[in-house]
N, C-alpha and C. Protein backbone atom coordinates (compact mmCIF):
# COMPACT_ATOMS: atom_id res chain seq x y z
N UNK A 1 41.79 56.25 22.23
CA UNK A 1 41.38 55.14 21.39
C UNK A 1 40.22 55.55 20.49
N UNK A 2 39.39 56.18 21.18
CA UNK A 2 38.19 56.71 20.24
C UNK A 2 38.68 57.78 19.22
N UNK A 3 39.74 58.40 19.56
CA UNK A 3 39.98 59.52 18.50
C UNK A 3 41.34 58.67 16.94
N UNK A 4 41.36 57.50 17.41
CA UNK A 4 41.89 56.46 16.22
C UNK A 4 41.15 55.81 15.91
N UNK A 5 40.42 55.41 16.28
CA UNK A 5 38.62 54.96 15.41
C UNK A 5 38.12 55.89 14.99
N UNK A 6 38.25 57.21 15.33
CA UNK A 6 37.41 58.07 14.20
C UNK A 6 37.87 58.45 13.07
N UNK A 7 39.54 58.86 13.16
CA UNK A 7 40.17 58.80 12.09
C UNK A 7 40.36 58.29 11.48
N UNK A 8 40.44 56.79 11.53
CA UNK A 8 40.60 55.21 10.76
C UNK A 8 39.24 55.48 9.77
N UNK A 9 38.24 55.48 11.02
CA UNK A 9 36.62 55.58 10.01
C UNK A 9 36.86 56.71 8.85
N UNK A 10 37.29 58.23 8.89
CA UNK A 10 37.42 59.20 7.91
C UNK A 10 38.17 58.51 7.11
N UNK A 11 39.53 58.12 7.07
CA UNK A 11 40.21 57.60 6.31
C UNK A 11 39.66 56.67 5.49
N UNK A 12 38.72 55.98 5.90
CA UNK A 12 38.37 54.78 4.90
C UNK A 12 37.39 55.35 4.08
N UNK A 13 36.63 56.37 4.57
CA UNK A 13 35.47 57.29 4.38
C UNK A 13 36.05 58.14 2.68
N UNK A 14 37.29 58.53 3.12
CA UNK A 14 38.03 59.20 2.08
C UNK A 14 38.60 58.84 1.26
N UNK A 15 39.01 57.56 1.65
CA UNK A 15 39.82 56.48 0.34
C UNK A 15 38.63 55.83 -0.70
N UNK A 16 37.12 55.09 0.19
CA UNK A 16 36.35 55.19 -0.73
C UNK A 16 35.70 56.17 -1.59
N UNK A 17 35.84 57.35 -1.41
CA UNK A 17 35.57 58.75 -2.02
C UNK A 17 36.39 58.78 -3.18
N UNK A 18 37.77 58.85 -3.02
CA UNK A 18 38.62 58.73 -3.96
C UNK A 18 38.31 57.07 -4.87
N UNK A 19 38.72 56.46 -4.43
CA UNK A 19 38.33 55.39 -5.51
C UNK A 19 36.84 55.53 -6.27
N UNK A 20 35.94 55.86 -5.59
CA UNK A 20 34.73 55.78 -6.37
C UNK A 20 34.58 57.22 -7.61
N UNK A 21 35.34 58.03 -7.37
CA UNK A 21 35.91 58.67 -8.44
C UNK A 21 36.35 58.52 -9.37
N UNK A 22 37.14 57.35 -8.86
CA UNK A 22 38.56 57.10 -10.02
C UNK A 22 37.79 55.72 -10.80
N UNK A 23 36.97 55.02 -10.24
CA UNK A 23 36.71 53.77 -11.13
C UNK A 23 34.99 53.99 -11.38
N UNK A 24 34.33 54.71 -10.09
CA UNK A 24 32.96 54.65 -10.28
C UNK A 24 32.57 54.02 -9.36
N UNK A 25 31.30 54.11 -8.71
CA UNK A 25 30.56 53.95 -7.76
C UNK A 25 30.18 52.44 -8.14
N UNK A 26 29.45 52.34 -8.86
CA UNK A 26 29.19 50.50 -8.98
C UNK A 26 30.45 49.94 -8.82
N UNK A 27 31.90 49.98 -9.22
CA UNK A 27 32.63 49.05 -9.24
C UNK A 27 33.05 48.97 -8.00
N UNK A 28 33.23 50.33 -7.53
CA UNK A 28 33.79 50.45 -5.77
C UNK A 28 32.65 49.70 -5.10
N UNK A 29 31.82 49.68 -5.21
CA UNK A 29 30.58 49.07 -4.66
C UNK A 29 30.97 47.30 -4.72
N UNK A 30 31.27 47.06 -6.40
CA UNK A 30 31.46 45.71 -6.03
C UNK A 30 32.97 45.21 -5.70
N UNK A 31 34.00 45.69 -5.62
CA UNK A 31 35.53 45.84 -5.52
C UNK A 31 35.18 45.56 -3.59
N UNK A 32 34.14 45.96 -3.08
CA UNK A 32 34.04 46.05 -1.27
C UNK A 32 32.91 44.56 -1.40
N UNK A 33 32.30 44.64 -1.61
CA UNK A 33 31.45 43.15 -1.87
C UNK A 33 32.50 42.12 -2.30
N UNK A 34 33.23 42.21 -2.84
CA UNK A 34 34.17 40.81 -3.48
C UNK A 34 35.39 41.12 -2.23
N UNK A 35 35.80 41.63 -1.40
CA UNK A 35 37.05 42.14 -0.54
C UNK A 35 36.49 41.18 0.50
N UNK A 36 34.96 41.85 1.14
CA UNK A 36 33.98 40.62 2.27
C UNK A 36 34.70 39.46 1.57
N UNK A 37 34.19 39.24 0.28
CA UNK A 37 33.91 37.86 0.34
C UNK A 37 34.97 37.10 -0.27
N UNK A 38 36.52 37.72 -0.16
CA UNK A 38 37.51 37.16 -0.15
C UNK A 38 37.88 37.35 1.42
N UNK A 39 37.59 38.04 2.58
CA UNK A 39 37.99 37.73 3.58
C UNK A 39 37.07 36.52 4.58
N UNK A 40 36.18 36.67 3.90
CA UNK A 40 35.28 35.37 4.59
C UNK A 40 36.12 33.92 4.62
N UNK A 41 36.49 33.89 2.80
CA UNK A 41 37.38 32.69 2.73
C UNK A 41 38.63 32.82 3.33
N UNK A 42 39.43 33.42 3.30
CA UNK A 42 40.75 33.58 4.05
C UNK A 42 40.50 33.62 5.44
N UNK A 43 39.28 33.82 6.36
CA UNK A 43 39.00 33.87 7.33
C UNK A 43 38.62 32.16 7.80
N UNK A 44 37.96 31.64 7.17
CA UNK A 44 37.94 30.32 6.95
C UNK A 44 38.67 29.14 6.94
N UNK A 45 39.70 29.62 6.23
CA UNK A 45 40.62 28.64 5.74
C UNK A 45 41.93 29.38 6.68
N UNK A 46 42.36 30.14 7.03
CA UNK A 46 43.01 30.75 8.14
C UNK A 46 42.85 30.23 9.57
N UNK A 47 41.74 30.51 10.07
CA UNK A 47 41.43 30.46 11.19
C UNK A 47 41.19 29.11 11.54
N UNK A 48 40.46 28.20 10.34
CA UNK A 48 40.39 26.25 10.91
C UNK A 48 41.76 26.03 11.08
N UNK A 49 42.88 26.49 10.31
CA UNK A 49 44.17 25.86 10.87
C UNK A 49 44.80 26.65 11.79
N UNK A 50 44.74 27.79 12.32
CA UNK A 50 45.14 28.10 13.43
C UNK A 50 44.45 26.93 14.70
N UNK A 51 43.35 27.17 14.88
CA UNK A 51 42.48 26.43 15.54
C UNK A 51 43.09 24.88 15.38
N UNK A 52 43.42 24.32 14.68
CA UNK A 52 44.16 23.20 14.69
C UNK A 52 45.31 22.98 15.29
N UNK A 53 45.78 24.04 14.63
CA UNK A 53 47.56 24.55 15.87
C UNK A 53 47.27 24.20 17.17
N UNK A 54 46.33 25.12 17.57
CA UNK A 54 45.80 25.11 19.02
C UNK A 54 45.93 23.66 19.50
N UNK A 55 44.65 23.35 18.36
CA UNK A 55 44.16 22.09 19.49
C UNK A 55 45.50 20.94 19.54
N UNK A 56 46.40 21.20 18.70
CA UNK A 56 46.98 19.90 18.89
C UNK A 56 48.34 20.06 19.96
N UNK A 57 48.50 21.74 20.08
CA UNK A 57 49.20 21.77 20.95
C UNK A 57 48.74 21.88 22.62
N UNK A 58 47.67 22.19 22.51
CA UNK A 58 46.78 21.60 23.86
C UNK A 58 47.07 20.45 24.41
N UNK A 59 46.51 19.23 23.03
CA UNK A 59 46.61 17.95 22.97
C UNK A 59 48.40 17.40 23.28
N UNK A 60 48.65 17.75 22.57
CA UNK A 60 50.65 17.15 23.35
C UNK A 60 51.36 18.24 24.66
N UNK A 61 50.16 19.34 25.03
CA UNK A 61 50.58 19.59 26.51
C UNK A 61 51.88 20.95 26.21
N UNK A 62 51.69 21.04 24.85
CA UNK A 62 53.03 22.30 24.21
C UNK A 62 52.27 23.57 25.53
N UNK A 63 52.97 24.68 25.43
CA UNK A 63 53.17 26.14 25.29
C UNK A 63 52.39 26.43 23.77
N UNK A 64 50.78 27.67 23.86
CA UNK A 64 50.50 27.71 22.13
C UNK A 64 51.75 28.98 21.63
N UNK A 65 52.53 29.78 22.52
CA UNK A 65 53.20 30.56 21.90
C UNK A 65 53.30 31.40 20.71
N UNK A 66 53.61 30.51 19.43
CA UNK A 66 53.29 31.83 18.18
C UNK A 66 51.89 31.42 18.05
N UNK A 67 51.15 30.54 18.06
CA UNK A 67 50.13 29.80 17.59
C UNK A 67 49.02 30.50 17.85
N UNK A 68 48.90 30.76 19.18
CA UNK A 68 48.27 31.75 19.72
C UNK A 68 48.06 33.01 19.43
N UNK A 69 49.37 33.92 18.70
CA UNK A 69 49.41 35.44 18.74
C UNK A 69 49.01 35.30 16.93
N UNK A 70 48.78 33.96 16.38
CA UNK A 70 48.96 33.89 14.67
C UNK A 70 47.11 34.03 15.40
N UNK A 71 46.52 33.32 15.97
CA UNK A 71 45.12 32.56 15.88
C UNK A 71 44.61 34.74 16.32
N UNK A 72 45.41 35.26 17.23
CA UNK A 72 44.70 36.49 17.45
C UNK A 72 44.79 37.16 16.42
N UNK A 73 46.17 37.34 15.89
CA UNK A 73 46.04 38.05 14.03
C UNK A 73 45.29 37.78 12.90
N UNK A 74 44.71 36.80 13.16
CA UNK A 74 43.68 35.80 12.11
C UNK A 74 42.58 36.56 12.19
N UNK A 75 41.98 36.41 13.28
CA UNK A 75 40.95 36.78 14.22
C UNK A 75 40.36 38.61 14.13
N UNK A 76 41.85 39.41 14.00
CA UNK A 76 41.54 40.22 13.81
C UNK A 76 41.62 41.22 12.58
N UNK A 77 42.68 40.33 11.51
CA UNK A 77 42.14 40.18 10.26
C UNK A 77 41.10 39.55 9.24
N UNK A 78 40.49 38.94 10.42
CA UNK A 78 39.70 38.87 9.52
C UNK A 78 38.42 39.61 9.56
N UNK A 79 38.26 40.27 10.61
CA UNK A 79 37.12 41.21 10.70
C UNK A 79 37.57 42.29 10.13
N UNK A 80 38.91 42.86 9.56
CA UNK A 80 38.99 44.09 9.20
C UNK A 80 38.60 43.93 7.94
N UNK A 81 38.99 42.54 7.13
CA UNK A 81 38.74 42.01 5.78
C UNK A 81 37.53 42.07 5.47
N UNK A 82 36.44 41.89 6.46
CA UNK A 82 34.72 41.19 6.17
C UNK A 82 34.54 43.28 6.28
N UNK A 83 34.98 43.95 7.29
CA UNK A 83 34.14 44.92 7.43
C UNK A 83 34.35 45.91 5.67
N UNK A 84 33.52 46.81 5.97
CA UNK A 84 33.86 47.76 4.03
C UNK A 84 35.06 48.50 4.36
N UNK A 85 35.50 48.86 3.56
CA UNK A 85 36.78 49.56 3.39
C UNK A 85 38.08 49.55 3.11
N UNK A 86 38.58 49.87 2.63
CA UNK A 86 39.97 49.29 1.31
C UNK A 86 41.02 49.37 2.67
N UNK A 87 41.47 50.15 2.86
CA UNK A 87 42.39 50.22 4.25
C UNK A 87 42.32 48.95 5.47
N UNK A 88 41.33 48.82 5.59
CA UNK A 88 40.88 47.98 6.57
C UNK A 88 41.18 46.43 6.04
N UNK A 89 41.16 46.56 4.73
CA UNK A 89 41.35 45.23 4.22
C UNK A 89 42.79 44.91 3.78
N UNK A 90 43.69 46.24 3.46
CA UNK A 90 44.94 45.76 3.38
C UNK A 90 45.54 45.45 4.96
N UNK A 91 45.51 45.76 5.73
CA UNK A 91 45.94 45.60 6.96
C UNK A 91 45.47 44.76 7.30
N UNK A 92 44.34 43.81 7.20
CA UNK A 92 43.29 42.03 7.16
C UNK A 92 44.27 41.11 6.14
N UNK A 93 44.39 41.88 5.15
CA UNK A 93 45.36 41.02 4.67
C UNK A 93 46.33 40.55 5.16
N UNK A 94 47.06 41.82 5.43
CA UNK A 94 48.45 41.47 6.12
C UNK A 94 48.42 40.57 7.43
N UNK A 95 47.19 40.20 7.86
CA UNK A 95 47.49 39.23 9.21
C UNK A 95 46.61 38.37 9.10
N UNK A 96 46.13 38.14 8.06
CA UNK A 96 45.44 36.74 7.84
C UNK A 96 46.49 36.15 6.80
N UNK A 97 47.57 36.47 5.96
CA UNK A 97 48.58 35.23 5.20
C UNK A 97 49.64 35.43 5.79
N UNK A 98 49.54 34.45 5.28
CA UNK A 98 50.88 33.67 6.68
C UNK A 98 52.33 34.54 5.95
N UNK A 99 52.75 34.49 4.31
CA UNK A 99 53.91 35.42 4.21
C UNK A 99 54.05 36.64 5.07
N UNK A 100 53.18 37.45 5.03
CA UNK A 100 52.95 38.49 5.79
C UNK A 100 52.42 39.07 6.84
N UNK A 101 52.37 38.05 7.67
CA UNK A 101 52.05 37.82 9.25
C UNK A 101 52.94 37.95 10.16
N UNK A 102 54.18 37.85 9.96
CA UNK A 102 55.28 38.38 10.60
C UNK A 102 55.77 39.38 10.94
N UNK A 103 55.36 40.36 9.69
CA UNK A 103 55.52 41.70 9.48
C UNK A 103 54.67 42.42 11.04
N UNK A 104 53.19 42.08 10.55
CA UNK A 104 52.18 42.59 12.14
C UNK A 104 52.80 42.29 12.82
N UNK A 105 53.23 41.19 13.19
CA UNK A 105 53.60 40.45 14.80
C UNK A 105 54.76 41.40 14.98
N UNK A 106 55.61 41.44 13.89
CA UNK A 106 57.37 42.09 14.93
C UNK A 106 56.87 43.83 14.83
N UNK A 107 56.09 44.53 14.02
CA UNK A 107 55.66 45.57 14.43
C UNK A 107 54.91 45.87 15.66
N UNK A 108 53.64 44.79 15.62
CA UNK A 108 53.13 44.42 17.40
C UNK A 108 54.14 44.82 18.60
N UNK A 109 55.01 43.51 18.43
CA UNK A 109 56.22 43.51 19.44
C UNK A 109 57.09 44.82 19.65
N UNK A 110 57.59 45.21 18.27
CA UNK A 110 58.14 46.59 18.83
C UNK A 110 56.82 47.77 19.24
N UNK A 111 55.84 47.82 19.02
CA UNK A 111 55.13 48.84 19.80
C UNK A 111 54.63 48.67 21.18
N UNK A 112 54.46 46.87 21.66
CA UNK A 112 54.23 46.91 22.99
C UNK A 112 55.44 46.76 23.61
N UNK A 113 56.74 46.54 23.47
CA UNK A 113 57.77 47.03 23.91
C UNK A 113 58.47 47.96 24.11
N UNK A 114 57.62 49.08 23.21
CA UNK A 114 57.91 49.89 23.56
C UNK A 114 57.31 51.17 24.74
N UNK A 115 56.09 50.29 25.17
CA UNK A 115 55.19 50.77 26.15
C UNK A 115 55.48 50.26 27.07
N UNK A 116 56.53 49.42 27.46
CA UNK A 116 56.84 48.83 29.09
C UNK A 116 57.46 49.66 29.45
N UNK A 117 57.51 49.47 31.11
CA UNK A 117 57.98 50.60 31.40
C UNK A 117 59.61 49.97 31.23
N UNK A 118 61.03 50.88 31.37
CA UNK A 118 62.22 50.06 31.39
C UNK A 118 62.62 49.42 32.01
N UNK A 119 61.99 48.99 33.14
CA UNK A 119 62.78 47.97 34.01
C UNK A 119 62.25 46.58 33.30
N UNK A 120 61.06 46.64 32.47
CA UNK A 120 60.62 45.62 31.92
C UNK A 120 61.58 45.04 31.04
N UNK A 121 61.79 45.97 30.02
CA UNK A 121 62.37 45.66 28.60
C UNK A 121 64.04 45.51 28.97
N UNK A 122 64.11 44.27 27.81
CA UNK A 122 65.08 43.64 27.49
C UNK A 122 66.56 44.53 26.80
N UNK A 123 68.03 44.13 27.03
CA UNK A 123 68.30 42.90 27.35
C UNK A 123 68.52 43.20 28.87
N UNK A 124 68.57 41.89 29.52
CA UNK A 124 68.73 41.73 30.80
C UNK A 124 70.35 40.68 30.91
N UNK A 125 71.11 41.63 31.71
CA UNK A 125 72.49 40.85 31.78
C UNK A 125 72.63 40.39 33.12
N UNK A 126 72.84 38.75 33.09
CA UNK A 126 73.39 37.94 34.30
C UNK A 126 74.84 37.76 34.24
N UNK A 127 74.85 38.37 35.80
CA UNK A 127 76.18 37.36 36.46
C UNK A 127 76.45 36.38 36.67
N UNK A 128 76.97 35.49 37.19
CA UNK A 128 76.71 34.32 37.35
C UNK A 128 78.47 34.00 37.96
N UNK A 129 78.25 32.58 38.68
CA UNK A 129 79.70 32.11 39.30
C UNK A 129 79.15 30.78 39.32
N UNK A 130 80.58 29.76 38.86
CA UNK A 130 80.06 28.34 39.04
C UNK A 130 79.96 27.76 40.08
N UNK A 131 79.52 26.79 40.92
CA UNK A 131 79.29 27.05 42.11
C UNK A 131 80.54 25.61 42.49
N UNK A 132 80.95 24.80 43.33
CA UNK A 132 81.36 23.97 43.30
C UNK A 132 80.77 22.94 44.33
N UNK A 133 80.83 21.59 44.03
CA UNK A 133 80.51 20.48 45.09
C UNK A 133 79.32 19.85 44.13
N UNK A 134 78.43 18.89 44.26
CA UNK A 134 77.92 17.88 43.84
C UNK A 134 77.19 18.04 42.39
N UNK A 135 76.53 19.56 42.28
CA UNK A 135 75.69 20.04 41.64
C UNK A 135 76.15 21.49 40.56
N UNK A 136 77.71 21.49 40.75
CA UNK A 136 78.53 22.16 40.25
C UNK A 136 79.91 22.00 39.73
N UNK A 137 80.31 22.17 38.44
CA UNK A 137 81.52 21.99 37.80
C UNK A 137 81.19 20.39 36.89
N UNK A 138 82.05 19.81 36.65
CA UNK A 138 81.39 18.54 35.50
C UNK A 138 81.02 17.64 36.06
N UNK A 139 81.62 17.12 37.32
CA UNK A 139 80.73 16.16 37.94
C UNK A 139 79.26 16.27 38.18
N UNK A 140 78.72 17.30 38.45
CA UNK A 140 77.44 17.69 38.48
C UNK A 140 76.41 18.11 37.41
N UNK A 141 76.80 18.32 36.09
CA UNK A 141 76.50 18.62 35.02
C UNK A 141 75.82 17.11 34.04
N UNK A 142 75.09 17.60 33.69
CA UNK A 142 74.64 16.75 32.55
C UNK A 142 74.12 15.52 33.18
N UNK A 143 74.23 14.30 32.39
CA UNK A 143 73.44 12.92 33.53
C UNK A 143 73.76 12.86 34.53
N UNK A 144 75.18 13.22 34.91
CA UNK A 144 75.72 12.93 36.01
C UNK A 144 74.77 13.75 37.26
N UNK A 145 74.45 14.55 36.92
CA UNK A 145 73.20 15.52 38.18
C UNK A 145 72.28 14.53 38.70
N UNK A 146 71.65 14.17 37.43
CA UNK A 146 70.02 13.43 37.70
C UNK A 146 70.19 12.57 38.69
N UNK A 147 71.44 11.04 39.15
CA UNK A 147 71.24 10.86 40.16
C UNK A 147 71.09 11.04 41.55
N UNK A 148 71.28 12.38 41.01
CA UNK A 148 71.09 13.11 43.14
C UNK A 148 69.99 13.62 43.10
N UNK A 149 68.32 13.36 42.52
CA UNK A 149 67.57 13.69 42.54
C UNK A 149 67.10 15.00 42.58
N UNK A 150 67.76 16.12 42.77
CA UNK A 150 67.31 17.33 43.32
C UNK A 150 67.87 17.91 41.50
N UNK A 151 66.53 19.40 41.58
CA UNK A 151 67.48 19.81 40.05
C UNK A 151 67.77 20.84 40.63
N UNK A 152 68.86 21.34 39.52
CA UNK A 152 69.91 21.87 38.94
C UNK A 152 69.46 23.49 38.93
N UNK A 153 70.11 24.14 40.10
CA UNK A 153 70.49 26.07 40.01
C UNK A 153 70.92 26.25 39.93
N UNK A 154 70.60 27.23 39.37
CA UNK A 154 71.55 27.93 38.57
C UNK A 154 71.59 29.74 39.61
N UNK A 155 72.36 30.23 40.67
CA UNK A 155 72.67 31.49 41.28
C UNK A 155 73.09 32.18 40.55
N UNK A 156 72.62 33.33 40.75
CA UNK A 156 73.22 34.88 40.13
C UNK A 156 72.44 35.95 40.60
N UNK A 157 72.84 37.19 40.10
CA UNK A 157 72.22 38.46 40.55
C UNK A 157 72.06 39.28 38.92
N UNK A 158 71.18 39.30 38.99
CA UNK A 158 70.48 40.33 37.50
C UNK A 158 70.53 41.65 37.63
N UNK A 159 71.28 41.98 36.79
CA UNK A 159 72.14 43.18 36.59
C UNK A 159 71.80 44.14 35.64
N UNK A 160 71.07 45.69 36.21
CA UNK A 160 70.54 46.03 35.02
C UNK A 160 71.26 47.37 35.00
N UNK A 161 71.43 47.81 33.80
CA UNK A 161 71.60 49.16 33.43
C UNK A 161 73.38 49.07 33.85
N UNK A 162 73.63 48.58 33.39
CA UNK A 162 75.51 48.64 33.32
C UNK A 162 75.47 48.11 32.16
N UNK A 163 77.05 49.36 31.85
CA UNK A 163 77.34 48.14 30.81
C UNK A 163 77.91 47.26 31.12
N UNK A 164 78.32 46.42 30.09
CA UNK A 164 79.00 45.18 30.16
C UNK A 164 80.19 45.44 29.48
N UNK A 165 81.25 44.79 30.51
CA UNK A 165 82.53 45.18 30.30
C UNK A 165 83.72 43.89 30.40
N UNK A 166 84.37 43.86 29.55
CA UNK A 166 85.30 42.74 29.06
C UNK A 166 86.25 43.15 30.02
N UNK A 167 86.76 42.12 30.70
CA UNK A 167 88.24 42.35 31.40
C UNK A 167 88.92 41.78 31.37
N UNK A 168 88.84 41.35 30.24
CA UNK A 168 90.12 39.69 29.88
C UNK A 168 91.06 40.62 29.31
N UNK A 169 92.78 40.68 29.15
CA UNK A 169 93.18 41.18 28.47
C UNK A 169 93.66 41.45 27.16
């Protein structure tokens, strides 16, 4: 981890090198002063409505689900946005607006999926058999369940690492 923080740091180290070449030191100077202080506002106006997400799904008792992983991308775009450095701020960008917040998240997802170990990761194929008597087949299905008070299982055995194979003919 420390040896991708140091390189991140050179990299930004080197991109401002190059730009302050190419446009000049005062403008790169103020091009990182106006970047802060467009991520301050996007940090602002980002993060009160995540935070709203939250609270209202607190408030009706939801799951925060994306709400949550948007409020951590906010969160951590927006410190890449406030800190100096052109790199740091396109990648703040990308997870503080909402068009392009998706992009982080399903890249997220495929890299911590790809760190489980495999028994973790998906897909996972069920067997399954219908079962028969009160709580099985159509009499048991749908409203008709709820009056027998007890809910509704569903048996099987989770089946991993086969394929799946059609045997209908």
């Amino acid at each position: 981890m420390r040896v991708l923080v140091g390189l991140w740091a050179l990299a930004e180290v080197v991109v401002l090198v190059l730009v302050a070449s190419w446009i000049g030191v005062g403008w790169t100077v103020l091009a990182t002063l106006a970047t802060t202080a467009l991520g301050w506002v996007l940090l602002a106006r980002q993060g009160a409505r995540a935070l709203t997400e939250l609270r209202e799904r607190a408030r009706e008792r939801r799951a925060p689900g994306r709400a949550l992983g948007d409020a951590g991308l906010i969160a951590v775009g927006g410190l890449l946005v406030v800190l100096p450095g052109f790199l740091g701020d396109v990648v703040g960008l990308l997870c503080l607006l909402p068009p392009t917040r998706f992009l982080v998240r399903g890249l997220l997802g495929r890299v911590v999926a790809s760190r489980l170990p495999v028994q973790l990761r998906g897909p996972v194929r069920v067997r399954s058999a219908r079962a028969e008597g009160p709580l099985g087949g159509p009499s048991g299905s749908g409203a008709h369940a709820s009056h027998y008070g007890r809910p509704l299982v569903i048996e099987g055995e989770v089946v991993r690492d086969e394929p799946v194979r059609d045997d209908r003919p």
